[in-house]
C-alpha atoms as a PDB file:
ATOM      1  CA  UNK A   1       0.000   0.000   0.000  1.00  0.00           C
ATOM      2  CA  UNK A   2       1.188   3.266  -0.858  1.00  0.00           C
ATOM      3  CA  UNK A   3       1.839   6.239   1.765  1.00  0.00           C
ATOM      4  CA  UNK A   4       1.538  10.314   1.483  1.00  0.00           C
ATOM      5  CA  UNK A   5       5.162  11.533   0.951  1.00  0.00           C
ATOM      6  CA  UNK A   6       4.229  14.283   3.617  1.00  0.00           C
ATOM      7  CA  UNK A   7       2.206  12.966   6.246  1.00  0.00           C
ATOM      8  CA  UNK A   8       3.299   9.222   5.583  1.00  0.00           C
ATOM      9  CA  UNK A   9      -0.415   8.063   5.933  1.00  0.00           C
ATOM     10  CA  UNK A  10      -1.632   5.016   4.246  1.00  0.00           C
ATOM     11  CA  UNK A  11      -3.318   5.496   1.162  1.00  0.00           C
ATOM     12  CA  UNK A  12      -6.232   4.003  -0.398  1.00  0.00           C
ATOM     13  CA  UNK A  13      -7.336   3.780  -3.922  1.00  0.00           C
ATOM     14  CA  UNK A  14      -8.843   6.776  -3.939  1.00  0.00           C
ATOM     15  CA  UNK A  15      -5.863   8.551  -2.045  1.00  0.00           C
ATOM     16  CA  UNK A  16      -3.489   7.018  -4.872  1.00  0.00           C
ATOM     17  CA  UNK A  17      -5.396   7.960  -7.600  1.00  0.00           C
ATOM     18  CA  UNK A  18      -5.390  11.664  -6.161  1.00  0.00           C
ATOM     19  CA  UNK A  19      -1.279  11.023  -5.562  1.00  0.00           C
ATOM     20  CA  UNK A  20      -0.606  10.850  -9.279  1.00  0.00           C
ATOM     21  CA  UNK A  21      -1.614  14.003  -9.668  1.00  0.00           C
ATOM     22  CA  UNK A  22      -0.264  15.419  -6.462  1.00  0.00           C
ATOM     23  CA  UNK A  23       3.289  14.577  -6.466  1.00  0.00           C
ATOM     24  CA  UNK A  24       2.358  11.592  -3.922  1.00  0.00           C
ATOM     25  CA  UNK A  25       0.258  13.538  -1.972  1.00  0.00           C
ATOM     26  CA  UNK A  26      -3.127  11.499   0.322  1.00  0.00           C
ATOM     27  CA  UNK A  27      -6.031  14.251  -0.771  1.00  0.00           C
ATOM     28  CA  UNK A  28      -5.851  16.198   2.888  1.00  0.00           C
ATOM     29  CA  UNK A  29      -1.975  17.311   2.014  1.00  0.00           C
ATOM     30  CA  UNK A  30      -2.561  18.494  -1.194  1.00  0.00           C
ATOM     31  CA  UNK A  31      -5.812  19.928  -0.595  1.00  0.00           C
ATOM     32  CA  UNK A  32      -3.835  21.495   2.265  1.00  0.00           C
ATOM     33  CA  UNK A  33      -1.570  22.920  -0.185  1.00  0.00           C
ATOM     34  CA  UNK A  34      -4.233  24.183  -2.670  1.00  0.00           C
ATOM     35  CA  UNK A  35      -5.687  26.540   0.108  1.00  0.00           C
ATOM     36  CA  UNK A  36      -2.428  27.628   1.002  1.00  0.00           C
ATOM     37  CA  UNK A  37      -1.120  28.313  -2.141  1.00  0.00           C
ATOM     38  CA  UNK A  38      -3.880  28.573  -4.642  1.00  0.00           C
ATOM     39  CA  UNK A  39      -1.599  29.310  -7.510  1.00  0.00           C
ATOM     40  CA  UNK A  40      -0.484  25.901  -7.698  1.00  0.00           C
ATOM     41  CA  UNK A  41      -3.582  24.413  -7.413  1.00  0.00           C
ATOM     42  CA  UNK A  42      -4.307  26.187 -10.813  1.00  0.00           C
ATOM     43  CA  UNK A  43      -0.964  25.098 -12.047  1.00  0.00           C
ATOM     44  CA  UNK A  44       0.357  28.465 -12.146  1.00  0.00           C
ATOM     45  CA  UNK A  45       4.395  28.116 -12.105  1.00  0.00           C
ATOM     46  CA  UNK A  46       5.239  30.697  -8.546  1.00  0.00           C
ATOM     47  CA  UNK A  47       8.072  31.768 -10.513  1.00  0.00           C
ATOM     48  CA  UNK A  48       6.264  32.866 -13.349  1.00  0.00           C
ATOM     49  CA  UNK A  49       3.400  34.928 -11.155  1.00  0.00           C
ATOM     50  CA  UNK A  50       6.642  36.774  -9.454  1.00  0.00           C
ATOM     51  CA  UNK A  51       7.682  37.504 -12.727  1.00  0.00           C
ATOM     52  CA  UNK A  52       4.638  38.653 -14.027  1.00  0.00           C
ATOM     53  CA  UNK A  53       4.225  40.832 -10.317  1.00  0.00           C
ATOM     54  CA  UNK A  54       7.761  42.040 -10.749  1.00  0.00           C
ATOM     55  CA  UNK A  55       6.889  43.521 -14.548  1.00  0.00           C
ATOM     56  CA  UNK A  56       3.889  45.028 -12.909  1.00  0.00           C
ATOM     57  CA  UNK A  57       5.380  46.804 -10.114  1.00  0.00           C
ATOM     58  CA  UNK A  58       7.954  48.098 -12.410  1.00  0.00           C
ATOM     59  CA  UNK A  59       5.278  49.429 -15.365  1.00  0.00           C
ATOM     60  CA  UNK A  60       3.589  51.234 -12.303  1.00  0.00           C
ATOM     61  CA  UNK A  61       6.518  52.840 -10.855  1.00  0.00           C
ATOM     62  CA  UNK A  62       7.859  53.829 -14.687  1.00  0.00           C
ATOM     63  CA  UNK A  63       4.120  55.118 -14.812  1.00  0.00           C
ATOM     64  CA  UNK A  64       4.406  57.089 -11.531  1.00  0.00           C
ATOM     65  CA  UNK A  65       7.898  58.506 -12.332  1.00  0.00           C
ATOM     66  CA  UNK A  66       5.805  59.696 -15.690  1.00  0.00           C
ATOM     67  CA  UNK A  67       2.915  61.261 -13.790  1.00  0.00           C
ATOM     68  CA  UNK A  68       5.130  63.201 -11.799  1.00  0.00           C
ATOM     69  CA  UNK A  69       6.872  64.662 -15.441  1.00  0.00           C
ATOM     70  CA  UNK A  70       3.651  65.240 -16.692  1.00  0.00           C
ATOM     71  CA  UNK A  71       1.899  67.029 -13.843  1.00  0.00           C
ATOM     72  CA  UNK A  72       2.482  70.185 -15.870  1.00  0.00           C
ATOM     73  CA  UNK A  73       0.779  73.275 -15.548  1.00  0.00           C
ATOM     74  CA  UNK A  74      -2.332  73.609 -18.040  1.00  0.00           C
ATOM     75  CA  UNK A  75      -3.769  77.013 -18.552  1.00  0.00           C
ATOM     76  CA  UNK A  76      -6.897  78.049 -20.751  1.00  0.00           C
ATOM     77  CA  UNK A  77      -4.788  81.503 -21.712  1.00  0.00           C
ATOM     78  CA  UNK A  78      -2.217  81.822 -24.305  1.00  0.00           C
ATOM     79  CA  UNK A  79       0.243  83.807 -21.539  1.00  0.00           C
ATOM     80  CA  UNK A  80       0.023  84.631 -17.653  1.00  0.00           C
ATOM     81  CA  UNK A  81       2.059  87.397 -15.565  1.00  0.00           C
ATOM     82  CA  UNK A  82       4.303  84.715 -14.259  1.00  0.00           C
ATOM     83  CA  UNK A  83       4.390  82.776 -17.117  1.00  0.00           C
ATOM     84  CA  UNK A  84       7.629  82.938 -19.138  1.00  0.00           C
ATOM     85  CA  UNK A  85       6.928  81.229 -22.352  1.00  0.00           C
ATOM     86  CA  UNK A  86      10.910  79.910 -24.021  1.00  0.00           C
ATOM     87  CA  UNK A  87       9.462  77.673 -26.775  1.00  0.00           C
ATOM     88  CA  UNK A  88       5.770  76.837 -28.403  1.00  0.00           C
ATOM     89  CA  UNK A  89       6.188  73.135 -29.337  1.00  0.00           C
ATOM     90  CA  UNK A  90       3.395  71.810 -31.222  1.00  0.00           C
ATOM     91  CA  UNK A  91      -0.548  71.843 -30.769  1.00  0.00           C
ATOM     92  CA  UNK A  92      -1.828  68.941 -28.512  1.00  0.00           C
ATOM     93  CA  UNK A  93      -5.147  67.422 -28.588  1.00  0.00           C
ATOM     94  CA  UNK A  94      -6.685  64.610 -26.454  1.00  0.00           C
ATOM     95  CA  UNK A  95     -10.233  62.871 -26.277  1.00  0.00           C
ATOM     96  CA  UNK A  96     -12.491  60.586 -24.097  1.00  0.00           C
ATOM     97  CA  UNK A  97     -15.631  59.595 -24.942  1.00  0.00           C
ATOM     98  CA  UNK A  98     -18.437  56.601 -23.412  1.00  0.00           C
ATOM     99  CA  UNK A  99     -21.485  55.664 -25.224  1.00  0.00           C
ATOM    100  CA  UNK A 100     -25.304  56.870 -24.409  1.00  0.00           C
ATOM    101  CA  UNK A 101     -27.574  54.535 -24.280  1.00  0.00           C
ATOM    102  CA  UNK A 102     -30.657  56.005 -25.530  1.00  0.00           C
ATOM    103  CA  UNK A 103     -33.360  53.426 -23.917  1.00  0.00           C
ATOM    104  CA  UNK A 104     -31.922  53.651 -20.616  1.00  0.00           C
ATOM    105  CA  UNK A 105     -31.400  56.927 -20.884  1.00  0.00           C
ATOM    106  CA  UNK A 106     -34.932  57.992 -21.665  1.00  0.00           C
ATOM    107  CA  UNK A 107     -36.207  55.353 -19.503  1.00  0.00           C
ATOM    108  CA  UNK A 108     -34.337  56.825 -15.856  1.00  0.00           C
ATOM    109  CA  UNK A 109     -35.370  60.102 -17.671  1.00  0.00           C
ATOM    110  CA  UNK A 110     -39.150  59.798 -17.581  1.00  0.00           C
ATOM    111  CA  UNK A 111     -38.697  57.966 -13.916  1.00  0.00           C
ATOM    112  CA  UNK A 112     -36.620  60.735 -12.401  1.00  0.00           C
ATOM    113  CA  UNK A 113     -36.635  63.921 -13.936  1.00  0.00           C
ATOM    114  CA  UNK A 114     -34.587  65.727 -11.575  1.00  0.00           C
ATOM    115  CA  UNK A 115     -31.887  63.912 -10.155  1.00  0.00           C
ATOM    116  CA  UNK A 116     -30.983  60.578 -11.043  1.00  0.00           C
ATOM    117  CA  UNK A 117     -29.692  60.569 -14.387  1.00  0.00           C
ATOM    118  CA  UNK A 118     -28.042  64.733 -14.507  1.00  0.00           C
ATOM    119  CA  UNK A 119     -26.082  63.694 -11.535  1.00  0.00           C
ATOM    120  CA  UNK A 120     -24.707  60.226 -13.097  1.00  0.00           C
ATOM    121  CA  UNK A 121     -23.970  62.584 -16.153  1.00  0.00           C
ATOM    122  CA  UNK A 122     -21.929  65.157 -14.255  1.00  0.00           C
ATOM    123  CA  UNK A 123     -19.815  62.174 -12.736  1.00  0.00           C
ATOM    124  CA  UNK A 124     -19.189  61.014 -16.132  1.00  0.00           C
ATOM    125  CA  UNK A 125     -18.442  64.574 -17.437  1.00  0.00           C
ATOM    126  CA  UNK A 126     -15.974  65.055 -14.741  1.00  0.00           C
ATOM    127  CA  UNK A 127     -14.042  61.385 -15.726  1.00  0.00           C
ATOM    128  CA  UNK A 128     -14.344  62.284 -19.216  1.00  0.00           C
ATOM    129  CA  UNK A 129     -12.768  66.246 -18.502  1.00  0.00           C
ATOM    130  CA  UNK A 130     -10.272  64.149 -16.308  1.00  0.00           C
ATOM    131  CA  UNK A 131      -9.093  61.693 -19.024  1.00  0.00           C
ATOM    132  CA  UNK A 132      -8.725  64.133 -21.537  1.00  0.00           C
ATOM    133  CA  UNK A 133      -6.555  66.642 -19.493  1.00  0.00           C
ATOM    134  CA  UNK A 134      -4.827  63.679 -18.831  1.00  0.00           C
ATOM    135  CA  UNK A 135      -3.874  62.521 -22.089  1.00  0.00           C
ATOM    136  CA  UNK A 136      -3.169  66.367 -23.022  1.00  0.00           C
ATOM    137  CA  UNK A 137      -0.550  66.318 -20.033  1.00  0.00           C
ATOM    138  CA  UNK A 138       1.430  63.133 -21.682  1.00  0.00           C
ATOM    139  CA  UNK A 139       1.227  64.737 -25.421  1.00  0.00           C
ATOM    140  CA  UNK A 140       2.794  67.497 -24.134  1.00  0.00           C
ATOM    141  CA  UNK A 141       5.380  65.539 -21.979  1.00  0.00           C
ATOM    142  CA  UNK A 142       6.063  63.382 -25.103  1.00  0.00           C
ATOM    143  CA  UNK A 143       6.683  67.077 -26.984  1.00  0.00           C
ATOM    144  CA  UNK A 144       9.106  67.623 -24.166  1.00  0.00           C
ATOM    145  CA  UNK A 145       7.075  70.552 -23.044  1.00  0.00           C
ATOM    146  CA  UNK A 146       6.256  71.014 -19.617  1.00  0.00           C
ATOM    147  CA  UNK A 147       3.378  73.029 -19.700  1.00  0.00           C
ATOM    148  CA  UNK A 148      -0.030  73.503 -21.711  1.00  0.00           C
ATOM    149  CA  UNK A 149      -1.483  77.067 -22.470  1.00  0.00           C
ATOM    150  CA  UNK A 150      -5.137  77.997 -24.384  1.00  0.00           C
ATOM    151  CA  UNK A 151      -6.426  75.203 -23.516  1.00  0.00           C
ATOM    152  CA  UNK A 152      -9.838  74.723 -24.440  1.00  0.00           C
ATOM    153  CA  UNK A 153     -12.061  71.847 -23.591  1.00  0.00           C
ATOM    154  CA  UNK A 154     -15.052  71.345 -26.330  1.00  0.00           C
ATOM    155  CA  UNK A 155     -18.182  68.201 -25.292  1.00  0.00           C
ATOM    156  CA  UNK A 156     -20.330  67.213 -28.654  1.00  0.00           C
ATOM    157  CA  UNK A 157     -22.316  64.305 -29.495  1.00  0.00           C
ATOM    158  CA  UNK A 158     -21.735  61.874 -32.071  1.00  0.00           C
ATOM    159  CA  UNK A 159     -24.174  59.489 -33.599  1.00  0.00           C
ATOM    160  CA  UNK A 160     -23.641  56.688 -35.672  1.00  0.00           C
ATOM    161  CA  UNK A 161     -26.602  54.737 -36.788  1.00  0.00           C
ATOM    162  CA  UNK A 162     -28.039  53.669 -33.346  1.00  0.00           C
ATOM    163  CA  UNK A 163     -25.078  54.008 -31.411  1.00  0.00           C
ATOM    164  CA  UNK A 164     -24.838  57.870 -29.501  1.00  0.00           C
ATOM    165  CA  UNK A 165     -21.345  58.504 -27.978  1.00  0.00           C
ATOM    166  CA  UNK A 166     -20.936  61.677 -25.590  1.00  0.00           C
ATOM    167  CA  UNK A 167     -17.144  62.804 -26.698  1.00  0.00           C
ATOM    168  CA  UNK A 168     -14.919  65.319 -24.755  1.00  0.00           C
ATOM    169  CA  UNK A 169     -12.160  67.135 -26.583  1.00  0.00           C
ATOM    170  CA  UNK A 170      -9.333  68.988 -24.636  1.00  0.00           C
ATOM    171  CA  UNK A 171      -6.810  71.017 -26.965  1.00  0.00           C
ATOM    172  CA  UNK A 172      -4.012  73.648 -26.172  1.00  0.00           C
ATOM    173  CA  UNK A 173      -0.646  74.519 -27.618  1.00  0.00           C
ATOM    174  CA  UNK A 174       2.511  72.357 -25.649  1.00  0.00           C
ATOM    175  CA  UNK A 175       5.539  75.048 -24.403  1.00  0.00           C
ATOM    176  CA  UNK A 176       8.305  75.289 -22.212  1.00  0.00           C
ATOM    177  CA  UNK A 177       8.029  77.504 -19.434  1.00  0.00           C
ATOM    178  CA  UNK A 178      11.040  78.749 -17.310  1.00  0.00           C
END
């Protein structure tokens, strides 16, 4: 009869079966080890999740170490008192845009006139104005500039066949400031 290689229990057929798969495992060790380390009960190599975690931690501290470049000032005015303009690089454009859904829409609409659906719209205008200043800030840090001036945020709708899209455009000229 054969025994668990950790717990040196006799198995039976059942336990042997399960020890095949289980590096010679009886069910309770190696269902021991799946709720300890659910990776391998997946048969996810550890190695392979560190490596992945590893590339992760770095692409979010390269993107941090960007975000702080790019915090740059953004100003809806071509110049300022304390602004010293040394170069205009290139205009800079950036847009965000999520989909309306009509039916739903009109729907929450007719049910609550007031509240409901404006405020759900602000939030969304506010991660739309958000995303687009955003990607303004890393066109202009990829024109080396480290600032933003006239910028000027536009909101349309577009429509295409039955699918409505509310789209935010954000726009300025990238510069170097002193």
């Amino acid at each position: 009869m054969a025994t668990c290689a950790v717990c040196e229990k006799d198995m039976g057929f059942a336990d042997r079966m399960n020890a095949k798969s289980f590096e010679g495992k009886c069910r309770d060790c190696s269902n021991e080890e799946r709720i300890i380390n659910p990776m391998l009960a997946a048969g996810i190599d550890p190695a392979e999740i560190e490596r992945k975690a590893q590339q992760e931690q770095l692409e979010a501290d390269q993107r941090m170490e960007i975000d702080a470049e790019i915090d740059a000032i953004l100003i809806t005015t071509e110049t300022a008192p304390d602004l010293n303009i040394v170069e205009r690089l290139d205009i800079v454009t950036a847009q965000a845009a999520f989909e309306i859904n009509n039916f739903k829409d009109i729907l929450v609409g007719f049910m609550n006139p007031v509240k409901g659906r404006s405020s759900e719209l602000e939030q969304q205008l506010d991660i739309l104005k958000e995303r687009a200043l955003y990607g303004l800030k890393e066109k202009a840090h990829d024109n080396s500039a480290n600032a933003g001036v006239a910028i000027d945020i536009d909101i349309s709708t577009v429509t295409i066949g039955q699918i409505s899209m509310l789209m935010l455009v954000a726009s300025g000229t990238a510069v170097v400031i002193e």
